[in-house]
N, C-alpha and C. Protein backbone atom coordinates (compact mmCIF):
# COMPACT_ATOMS: atom_id res chain seq x y z
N UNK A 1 0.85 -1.18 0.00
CA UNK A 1 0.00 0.00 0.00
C UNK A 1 0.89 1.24 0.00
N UNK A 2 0.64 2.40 -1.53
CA UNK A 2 1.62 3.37 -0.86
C UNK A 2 0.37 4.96 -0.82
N UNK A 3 0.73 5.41 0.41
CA UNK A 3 0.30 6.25 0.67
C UNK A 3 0.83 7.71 0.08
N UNK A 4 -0.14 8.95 -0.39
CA UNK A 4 0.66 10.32 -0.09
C UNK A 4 0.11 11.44 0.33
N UNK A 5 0.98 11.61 1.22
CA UNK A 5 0.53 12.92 2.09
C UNK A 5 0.18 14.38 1.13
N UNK A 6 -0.60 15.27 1.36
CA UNK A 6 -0.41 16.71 0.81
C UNK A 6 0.62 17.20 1.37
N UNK A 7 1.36 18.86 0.75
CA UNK A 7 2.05 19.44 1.51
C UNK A 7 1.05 20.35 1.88
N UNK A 8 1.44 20.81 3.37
CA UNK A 8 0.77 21.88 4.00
C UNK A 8 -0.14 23.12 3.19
N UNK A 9 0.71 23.79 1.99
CA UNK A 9 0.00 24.43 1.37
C UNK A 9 -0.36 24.13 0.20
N UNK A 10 -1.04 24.63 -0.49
CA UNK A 10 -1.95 24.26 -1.52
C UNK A 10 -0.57 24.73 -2.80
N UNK A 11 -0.09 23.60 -3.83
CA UNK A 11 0.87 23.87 -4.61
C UNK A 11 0.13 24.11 -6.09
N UNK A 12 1.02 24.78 -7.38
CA UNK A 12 0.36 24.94 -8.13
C UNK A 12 0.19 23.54 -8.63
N UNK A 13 -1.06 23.71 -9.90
CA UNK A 13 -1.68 22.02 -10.26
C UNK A 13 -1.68 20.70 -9.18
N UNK A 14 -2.18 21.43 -8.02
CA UNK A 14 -1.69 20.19 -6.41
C UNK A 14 -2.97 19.25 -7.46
N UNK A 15 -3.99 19.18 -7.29
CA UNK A 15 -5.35 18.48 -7.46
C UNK A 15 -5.34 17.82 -8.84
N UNK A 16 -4.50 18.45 -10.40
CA UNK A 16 -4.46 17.85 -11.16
C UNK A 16 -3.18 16.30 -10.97
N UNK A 17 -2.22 17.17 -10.24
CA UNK A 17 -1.14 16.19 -10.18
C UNK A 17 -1.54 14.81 -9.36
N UNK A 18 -2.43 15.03 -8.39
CA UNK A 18 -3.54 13.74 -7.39
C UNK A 18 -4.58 13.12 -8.59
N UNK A 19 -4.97 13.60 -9.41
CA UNK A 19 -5.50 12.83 -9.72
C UNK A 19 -4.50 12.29 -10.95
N UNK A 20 -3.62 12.22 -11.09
CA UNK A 20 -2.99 11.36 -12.22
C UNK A 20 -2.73 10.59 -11.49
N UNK A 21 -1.97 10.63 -9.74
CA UNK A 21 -1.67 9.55 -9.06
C UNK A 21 -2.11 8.72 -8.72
N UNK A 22 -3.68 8.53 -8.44
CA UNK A 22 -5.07 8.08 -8.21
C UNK A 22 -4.81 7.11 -9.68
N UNK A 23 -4.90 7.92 -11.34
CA UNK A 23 -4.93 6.35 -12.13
C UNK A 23 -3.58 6.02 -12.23
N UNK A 24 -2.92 6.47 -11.45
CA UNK A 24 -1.66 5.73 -11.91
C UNK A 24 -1.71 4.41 -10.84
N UNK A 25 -2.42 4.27 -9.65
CA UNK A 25 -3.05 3.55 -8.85
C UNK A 25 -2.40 3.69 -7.53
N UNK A 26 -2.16 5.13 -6.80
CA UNK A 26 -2.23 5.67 -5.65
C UNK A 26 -3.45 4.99 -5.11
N UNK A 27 -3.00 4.53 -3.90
CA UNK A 27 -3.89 3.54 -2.57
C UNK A 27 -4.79 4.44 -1.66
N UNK A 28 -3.74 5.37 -1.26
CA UNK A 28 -4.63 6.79 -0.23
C UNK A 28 -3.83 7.79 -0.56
N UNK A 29 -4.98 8.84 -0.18
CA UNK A 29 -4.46 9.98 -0.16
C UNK A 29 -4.81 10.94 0.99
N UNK A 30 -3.67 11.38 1.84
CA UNK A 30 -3.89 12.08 3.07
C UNK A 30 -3.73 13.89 2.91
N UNK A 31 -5.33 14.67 3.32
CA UNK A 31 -4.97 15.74 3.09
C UNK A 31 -4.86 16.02 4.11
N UNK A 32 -3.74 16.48 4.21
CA UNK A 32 -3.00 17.49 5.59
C UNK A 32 -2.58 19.27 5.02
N UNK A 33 -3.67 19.97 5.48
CA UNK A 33 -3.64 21.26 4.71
C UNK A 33 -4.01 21.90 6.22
N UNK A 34 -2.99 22.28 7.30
CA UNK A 34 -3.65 22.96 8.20
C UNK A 34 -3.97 24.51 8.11
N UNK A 35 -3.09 24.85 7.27
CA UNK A 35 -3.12 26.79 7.15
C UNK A 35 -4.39 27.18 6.26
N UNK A 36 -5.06 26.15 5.77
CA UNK A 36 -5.56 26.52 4.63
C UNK A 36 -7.47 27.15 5.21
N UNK A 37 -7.95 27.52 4.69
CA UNK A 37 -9.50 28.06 5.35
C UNK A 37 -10.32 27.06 4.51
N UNK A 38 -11.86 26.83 5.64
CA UNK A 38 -12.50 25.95 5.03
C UNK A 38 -13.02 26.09 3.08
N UNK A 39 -13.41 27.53 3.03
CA UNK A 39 -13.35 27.37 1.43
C UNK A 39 -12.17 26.85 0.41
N UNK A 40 -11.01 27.39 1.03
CA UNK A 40 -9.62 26.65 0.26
C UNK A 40 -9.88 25.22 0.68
N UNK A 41 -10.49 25.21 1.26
CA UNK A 41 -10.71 23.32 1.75
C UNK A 41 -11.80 22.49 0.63
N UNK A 42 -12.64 22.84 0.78
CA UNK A 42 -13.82 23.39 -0.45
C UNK A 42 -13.33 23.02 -2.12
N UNK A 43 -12.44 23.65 -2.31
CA UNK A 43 -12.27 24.43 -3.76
C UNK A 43 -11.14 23.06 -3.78
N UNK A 44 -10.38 22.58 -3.13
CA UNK A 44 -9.74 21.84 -3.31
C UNK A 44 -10.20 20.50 -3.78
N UNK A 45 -11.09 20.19 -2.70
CA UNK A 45 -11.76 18.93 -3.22
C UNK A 45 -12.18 18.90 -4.44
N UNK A 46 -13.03 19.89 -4.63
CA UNK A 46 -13.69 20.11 -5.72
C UNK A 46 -12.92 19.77 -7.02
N UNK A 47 -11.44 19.66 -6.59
CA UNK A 47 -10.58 19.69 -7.80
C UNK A 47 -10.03 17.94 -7.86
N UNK A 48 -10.25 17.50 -7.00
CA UNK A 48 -9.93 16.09 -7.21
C UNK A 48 -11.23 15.48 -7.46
N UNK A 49 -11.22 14.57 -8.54
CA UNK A 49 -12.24 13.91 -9.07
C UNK A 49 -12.92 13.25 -8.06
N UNK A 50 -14.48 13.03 -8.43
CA UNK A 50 -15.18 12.61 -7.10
C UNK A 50 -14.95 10.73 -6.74
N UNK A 51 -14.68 9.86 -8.10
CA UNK A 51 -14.15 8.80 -8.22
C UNK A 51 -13.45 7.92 -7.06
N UNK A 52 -12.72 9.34 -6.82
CA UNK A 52 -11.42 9.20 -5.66
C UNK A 52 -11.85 9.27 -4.19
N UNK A 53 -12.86 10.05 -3.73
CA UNK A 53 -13.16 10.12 -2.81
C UNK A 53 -12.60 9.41 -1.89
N UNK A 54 -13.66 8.21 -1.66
CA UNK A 54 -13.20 6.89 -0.84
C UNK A 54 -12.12 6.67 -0.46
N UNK A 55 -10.60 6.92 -1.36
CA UNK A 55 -9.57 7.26 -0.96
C UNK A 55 -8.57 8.08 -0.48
N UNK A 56 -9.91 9.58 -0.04
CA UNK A 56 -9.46 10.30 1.06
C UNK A 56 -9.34 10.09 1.67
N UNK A 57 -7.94 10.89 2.56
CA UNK A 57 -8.28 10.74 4.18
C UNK A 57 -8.54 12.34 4.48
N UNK A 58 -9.06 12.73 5.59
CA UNK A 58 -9.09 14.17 6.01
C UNK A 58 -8.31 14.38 7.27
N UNK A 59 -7.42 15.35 7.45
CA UNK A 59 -6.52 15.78 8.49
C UNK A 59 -7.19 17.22 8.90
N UNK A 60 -8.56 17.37 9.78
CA UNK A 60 -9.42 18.29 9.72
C UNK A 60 -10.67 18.41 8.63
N UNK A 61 -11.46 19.70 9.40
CA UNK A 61 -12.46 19.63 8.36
C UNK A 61 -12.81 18.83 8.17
N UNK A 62 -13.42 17.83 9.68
CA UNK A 62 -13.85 16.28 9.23
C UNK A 62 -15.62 16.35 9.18
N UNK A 63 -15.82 17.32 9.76
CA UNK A 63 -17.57 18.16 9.13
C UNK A 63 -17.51 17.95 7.57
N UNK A 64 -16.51 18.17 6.74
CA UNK A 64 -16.80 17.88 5.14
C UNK A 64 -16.83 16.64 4.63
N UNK A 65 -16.52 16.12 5.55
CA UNK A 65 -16.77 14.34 5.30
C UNK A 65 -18.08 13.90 4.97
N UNK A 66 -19.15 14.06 5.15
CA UNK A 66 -20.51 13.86 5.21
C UNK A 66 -20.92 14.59 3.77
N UNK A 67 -20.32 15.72 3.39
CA UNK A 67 -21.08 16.87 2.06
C UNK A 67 -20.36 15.87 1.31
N UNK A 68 -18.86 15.29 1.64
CA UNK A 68 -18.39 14.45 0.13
C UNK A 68 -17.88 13.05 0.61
N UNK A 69 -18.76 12.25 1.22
CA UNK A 69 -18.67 11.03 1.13
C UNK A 69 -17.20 10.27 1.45
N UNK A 70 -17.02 11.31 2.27
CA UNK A 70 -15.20 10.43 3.11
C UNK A 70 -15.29 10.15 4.14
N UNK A 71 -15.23 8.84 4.10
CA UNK A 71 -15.26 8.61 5.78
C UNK A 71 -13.87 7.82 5.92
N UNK A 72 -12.51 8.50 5.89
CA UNK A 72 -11.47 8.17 6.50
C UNK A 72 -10.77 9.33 6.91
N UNK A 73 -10.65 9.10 8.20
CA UNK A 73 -9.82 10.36 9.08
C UNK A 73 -8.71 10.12 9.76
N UNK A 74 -7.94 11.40 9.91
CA UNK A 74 -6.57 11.01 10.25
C UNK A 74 -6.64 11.76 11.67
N UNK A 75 -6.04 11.08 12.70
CA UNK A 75 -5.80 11.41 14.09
C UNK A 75 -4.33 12.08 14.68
N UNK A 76 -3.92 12.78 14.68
CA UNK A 76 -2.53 13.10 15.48
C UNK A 76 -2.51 12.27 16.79
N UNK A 77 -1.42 12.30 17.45
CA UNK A 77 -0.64 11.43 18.61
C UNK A 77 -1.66 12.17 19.77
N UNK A 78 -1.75 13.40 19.47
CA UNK A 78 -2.32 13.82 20.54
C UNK A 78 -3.90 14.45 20.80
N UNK A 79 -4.31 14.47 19.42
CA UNK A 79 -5.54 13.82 19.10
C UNK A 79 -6.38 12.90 20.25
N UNK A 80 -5.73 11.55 19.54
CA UNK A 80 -5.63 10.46 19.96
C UNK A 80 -5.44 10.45 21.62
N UNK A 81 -4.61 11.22 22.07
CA UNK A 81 -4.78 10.90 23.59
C UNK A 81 -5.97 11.48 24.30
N UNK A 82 -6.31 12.67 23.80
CA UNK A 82 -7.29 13.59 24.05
C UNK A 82 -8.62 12.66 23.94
N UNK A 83 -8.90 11.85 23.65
CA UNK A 83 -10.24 11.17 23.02
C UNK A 83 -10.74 11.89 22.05
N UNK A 84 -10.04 12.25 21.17
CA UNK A 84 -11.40 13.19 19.97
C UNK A 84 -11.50 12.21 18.74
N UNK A 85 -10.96 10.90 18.96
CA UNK A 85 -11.46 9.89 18.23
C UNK A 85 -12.96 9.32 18.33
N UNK A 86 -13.02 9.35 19.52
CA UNK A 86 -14.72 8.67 20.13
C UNK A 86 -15.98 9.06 19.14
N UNK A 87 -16.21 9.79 18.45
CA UNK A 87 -17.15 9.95 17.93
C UNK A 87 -16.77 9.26 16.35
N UNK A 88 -15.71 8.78 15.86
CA UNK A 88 -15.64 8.38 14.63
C UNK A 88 -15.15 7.13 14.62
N UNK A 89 -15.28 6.60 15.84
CA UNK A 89 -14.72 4.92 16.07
C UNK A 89 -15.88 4.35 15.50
N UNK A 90 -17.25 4.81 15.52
CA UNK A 90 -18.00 3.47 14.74
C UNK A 90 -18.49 3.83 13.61
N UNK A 91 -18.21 3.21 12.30
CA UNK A 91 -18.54 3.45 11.20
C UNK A 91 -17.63 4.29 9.91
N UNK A 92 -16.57 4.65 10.60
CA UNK A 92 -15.13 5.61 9.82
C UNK A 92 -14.09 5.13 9.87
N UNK A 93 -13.52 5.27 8.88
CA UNK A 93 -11.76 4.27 9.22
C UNK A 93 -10.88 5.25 9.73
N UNK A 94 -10.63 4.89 10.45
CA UNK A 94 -9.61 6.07 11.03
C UNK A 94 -7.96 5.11 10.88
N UNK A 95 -6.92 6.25 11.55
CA UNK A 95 -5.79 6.54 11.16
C UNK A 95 -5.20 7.52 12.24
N UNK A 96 -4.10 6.59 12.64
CA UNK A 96 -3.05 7.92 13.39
C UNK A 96 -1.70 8.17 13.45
N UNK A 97 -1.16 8.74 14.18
CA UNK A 97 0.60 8.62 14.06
C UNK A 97 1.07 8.72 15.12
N UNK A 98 2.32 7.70 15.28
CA UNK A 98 3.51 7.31 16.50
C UNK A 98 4.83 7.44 16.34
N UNK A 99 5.35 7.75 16.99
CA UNK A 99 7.23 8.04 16.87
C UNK A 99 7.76 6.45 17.75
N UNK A 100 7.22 5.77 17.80
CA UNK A 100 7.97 4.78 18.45
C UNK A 100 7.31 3.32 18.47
N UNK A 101 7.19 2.44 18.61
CA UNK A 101 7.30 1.15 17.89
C UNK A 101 6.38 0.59 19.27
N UNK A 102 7.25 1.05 20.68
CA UNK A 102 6.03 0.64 22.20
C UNK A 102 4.60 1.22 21.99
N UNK A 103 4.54 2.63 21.25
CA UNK A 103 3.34 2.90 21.66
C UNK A 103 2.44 2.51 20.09
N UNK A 104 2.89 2.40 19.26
CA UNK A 104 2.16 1.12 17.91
C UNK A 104 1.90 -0.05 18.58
N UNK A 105 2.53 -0.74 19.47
CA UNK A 105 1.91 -2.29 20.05
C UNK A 105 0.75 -1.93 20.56
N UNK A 106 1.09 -0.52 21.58
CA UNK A 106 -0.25 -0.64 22.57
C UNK A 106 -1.48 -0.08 21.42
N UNK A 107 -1.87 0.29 20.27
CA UNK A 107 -2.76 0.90 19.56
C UNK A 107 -3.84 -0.09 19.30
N UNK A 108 -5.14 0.07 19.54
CA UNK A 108 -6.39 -0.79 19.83
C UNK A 108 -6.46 -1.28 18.49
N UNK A 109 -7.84 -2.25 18.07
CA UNK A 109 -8.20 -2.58 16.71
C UNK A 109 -8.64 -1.70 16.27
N UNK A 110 -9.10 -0.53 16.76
CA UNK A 110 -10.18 0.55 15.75
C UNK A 110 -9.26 1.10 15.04
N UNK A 111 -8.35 1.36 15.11
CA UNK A 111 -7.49 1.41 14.08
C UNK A 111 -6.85 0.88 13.00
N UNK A 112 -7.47 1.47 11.45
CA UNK A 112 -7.28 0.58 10.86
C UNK A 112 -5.23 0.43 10.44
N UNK A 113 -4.98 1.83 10.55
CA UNK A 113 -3.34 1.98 10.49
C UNK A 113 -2.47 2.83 11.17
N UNK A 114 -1.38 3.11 11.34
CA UNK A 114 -0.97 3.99 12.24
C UNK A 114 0.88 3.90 11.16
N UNK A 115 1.18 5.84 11.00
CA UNK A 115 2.06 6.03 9.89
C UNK A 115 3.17 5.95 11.85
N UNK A 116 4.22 5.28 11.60
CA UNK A 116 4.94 5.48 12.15
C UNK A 116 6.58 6.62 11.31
N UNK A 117 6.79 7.17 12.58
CA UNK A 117 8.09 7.95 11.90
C UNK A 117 9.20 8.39 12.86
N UNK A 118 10.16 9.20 12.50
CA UNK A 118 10.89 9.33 10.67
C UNK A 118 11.78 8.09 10.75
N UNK A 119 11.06 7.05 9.39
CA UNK A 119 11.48 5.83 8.97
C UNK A 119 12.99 6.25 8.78
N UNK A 120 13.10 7.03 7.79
CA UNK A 120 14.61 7.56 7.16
C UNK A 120 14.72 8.84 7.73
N UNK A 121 16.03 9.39 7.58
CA UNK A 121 16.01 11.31 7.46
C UNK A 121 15.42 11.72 7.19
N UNK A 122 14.71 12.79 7.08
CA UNK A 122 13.60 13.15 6.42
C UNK A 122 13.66 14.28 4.69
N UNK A 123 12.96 14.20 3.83
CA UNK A 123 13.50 14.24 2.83
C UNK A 123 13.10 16.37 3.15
N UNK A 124 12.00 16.46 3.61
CA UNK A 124 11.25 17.97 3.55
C UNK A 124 11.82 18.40 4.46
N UNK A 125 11.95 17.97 5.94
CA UNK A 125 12.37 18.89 7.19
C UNK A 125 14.07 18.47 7.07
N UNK A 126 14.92 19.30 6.64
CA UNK A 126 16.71 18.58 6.92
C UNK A 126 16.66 18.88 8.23
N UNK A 127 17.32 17.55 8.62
CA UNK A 127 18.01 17.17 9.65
C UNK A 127 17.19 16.16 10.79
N UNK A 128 15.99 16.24 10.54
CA UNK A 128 15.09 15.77 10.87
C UNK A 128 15.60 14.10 10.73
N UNK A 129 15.03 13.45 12.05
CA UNK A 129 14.86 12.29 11.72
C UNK A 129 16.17 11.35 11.54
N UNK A 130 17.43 12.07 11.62
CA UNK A 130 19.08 11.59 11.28
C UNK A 130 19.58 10.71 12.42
N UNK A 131 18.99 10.39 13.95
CA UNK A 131 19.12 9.69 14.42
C UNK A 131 17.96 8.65 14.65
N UNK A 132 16.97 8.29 14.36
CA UNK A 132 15.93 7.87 14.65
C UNK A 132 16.46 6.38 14.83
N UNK A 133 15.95 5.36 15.62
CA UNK A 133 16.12 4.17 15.46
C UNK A 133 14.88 3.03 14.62
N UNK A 134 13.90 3.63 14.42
CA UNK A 134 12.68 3.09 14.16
C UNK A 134 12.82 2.04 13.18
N UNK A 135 13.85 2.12 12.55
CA UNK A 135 13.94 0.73 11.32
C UNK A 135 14.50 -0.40 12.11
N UNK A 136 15.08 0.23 12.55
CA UNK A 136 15.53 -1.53 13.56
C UNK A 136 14.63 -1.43 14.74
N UNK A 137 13.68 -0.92 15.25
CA UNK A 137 13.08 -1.27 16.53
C UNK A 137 11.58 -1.94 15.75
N UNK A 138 11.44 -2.10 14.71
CA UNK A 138 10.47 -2.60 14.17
C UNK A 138 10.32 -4.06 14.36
N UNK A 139 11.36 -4.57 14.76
CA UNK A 139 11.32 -6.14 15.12
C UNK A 139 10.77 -6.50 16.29
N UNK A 140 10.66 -5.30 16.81
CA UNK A 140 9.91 -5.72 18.31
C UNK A 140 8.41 -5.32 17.82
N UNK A 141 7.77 -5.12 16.95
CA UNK A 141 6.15 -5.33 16.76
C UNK A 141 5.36 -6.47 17.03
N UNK A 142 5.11 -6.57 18.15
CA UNK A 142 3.96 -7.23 18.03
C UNK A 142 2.40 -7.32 17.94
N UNK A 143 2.13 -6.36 17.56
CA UNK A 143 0.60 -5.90 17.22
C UNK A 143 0.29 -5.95 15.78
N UNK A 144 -0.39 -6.85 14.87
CA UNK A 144 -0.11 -6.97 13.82
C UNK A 144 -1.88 -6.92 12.98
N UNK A 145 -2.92 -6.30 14.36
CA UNK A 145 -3.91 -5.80 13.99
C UNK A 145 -4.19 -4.56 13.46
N UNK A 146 -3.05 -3.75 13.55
CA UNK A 146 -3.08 -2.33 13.34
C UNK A 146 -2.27 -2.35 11.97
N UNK A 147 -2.13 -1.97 11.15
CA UNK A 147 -1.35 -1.82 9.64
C UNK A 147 0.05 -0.85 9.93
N UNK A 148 0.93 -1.20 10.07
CA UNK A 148 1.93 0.08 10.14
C UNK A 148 2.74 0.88 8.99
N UNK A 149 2.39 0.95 8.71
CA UNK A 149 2.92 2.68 7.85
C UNK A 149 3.77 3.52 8.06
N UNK A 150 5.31 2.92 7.17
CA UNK A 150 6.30 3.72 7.50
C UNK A 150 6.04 5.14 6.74
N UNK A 151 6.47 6.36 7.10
CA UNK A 151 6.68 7.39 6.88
C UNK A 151 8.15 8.22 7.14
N UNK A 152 8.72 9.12 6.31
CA UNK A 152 9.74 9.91 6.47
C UNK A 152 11.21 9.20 5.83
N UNK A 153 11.38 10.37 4.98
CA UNK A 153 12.16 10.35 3.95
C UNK A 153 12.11 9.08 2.99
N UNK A 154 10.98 8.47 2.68
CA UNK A 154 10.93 7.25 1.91
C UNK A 154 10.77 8.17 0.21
N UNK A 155 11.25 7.25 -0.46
CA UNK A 155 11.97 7.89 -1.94
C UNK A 155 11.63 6.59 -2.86
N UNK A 156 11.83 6.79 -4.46
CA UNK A 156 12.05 5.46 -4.79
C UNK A 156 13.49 4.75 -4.76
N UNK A 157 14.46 5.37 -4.19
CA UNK A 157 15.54 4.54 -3.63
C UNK A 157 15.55 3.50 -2.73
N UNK A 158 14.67 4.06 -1.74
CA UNK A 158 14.86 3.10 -0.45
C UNK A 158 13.24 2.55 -0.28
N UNK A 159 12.31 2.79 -0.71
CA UNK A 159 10.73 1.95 -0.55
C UNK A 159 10.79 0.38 -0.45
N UNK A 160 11.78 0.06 -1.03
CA UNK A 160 12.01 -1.58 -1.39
C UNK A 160 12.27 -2.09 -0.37
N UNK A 161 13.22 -1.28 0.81
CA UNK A 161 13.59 -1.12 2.14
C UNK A 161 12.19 -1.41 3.38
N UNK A 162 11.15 -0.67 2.71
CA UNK A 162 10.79 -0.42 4.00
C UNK A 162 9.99 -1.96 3.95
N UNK A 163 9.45 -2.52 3.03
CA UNK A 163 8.67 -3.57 2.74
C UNK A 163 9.29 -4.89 2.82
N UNK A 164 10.90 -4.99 2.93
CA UNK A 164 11.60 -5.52 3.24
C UNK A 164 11.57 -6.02 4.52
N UNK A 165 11.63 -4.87 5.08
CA UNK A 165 11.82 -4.61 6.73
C UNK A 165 10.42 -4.81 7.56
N UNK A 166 9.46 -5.03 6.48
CA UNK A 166 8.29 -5.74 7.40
C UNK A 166 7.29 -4.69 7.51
N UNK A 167 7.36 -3.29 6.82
CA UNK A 167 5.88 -2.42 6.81
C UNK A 167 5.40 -2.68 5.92
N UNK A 168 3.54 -2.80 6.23
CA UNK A 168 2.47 -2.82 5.53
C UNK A 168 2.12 -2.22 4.08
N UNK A 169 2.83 -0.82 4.24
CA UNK A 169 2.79 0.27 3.48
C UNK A 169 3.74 1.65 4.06
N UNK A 170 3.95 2.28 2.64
CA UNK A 170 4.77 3.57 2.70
C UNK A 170 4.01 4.70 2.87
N UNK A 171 4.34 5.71 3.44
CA UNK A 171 3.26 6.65 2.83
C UNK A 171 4.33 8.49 2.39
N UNK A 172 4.36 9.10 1.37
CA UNK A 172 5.51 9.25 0.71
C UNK A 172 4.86 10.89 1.15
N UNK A 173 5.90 11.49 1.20
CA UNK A 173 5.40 13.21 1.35
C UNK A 173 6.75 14.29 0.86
N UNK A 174 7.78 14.00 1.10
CA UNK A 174 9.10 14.71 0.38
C UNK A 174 9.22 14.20 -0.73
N UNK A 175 9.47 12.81 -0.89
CA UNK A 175 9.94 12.11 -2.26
C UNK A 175 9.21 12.27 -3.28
N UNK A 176 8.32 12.56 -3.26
CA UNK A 176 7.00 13.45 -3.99
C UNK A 176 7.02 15.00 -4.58
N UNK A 177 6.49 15.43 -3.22
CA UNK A 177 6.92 17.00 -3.49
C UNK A 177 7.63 17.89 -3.83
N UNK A 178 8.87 16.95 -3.17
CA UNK A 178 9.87 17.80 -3.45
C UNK A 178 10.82 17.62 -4.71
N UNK A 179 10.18 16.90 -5.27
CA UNK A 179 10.47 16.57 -6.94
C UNK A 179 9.97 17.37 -7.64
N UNK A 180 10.58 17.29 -9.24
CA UNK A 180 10.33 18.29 -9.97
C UNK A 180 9.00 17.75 -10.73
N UNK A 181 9.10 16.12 -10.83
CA UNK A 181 8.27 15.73 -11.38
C UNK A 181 7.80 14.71 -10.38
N UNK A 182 6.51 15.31 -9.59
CA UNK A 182 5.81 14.59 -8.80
C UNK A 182 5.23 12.86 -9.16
N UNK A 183 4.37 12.93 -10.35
CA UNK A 183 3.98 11.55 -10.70
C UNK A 183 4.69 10.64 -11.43
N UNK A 184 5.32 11.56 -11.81
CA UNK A 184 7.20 10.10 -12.25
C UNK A 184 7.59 9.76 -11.02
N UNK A 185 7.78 10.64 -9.96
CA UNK A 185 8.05 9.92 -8.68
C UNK A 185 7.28 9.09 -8.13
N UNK A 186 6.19 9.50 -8.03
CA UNK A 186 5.10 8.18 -7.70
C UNK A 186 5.36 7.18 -8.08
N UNK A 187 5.30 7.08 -9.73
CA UNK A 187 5.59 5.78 -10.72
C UNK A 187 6.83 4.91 -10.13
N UNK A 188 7.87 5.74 -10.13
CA UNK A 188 8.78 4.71 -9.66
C UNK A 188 8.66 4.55 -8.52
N UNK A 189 8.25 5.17 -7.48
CA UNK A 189 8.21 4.32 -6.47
C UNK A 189 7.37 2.70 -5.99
N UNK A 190 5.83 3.18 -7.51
CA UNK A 190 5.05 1.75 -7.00
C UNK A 190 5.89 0.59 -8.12
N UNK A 191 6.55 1.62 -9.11
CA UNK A 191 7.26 0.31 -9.86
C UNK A 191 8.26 -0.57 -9.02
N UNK A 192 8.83 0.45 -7.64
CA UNK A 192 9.70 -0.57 -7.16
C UNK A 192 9.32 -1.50 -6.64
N UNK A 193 8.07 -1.62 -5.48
CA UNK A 193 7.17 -2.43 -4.84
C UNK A 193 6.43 -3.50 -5.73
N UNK A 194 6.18 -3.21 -7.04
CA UNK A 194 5.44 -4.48 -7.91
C UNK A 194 6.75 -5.04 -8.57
N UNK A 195 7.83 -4.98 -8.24
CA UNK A 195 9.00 -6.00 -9.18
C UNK A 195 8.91 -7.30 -7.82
C-alpha cells in the first residue's frame, strides 16, 4: 500500500497532479492542509475527481466528510490521547501517528493503520529524523492488527527497504513534493514495490 501525504499548502496544479496519481493507482491519499480556510478546503476537493473520494483521508475539516462522502480520518498522537477519536470509532476508518514502535503495540483494533516515523532522514524537514532508530526497533512489533505505515524520507531509492523490513505500506510526502516531477516519482516508487 503506498500512501501520499499533501504538503501543508496548496501547490500549483496540487489536485491535477492527485489525480494522475489516483490512475496511476495511488492507494490513499492524506490531506494534511492545516493553514488553509474551510473554502480553500472546499475548492480543493472540488478539484480532485469525485471517483477518488473513498480514498481520502481528512486531516481536519472532518464536518466535510458527510457533504463528500469520506469517511477516513486522520488522528494526530495527541488527538488520539485527548479522546477526539470517540465519535468516529464506529462506522469511519480512522488513522493515526507514532514516533515509536512501544506505543504502535499498545494501539487498539479501531485502528485501521498507524504512519509510524521518521522511517529515514527526512526528505522535507533537513536534519530531521538523522538519528531515529525506528527501522531496527520494528522487530519488536507485536501488534499486527493495526497496519503500520512507514513514513519519512521514503523515496524510490529506499521503498524496497521499507517492505523488506516488514511495513504494511509507505506513505511518501518529500519524495514526492519535493520533486520536480511529482507523478514520475510516484511511478517509480510503485514500480519498485510491484518488481
Amino acid at each position: 500500500m503506498i500512501l501520499v501525504i499533501t504538503p501543508e499548502t496548496i501547490i500549483q496544479n496540487e489536485t491535477e497532479i492527485i489525480n494522475q496519481m489516483f490512475q496511476e493507482g495511488l492507494d490513499l491519499l492524506h490531506i494534511r492542509k492545516p493553514m488553509i480556510s474551510r473554502e480553500e478546503m472546499k475548492n480543493f476537493l472540488y478539484g480532485i475527481h469525485e471517483e477518488f473520494y473513498p480514498q481520502l483521508v481528512l486531516h481536519g475539516y472532518d464536518d466535510l466528510g458527510k457533504d463528500y462522502h469520506i469517511s477516513r480520518f486522520h488522528f494526530r498522537e495527541s488527538d488520539r490521547l485527548e479522546g477526539k477519536v470517540k465519535p468516529y470509532a464506529n462506522g469511519s476508518i480512522i488513522s493515526t501517528s507514532v514516533h515509536d514502535i512501544h506505543t504502535f503495540n499498545g494501539l487498539k483494533k479501531e485502528w485501521e493503520y498507524a504512519f509510524i516515523s521518521p522511517y529515514f532522514p527526512s526528505i522535507s524537514k533537513k536534519g530531521y529524523g538523522e538519528h531515529s532508530t525506528i527501522i531496527d526497533d520494528i522487530k519488536y512489533r507485536n501488534n499486527h492488527h493495526v497496519k503500520l505505515i512507514a513514513l519519512g524520507g521514503i523515496n524510490e531509492n529506499n521503498i524496497k527497504k521499507v517492505f523488506e523490513n516488514g511495513a504494511d505500506g509507505a506513505a511518501l510526502l518529500g519524495g514526492i513534493w519535493e520533486s520536480d516531477e511529482p507523478v514520475n516519482s510516484f511511478k517509480k516508487c510503485r514500480n519498485k514495490i510491484l518488481l
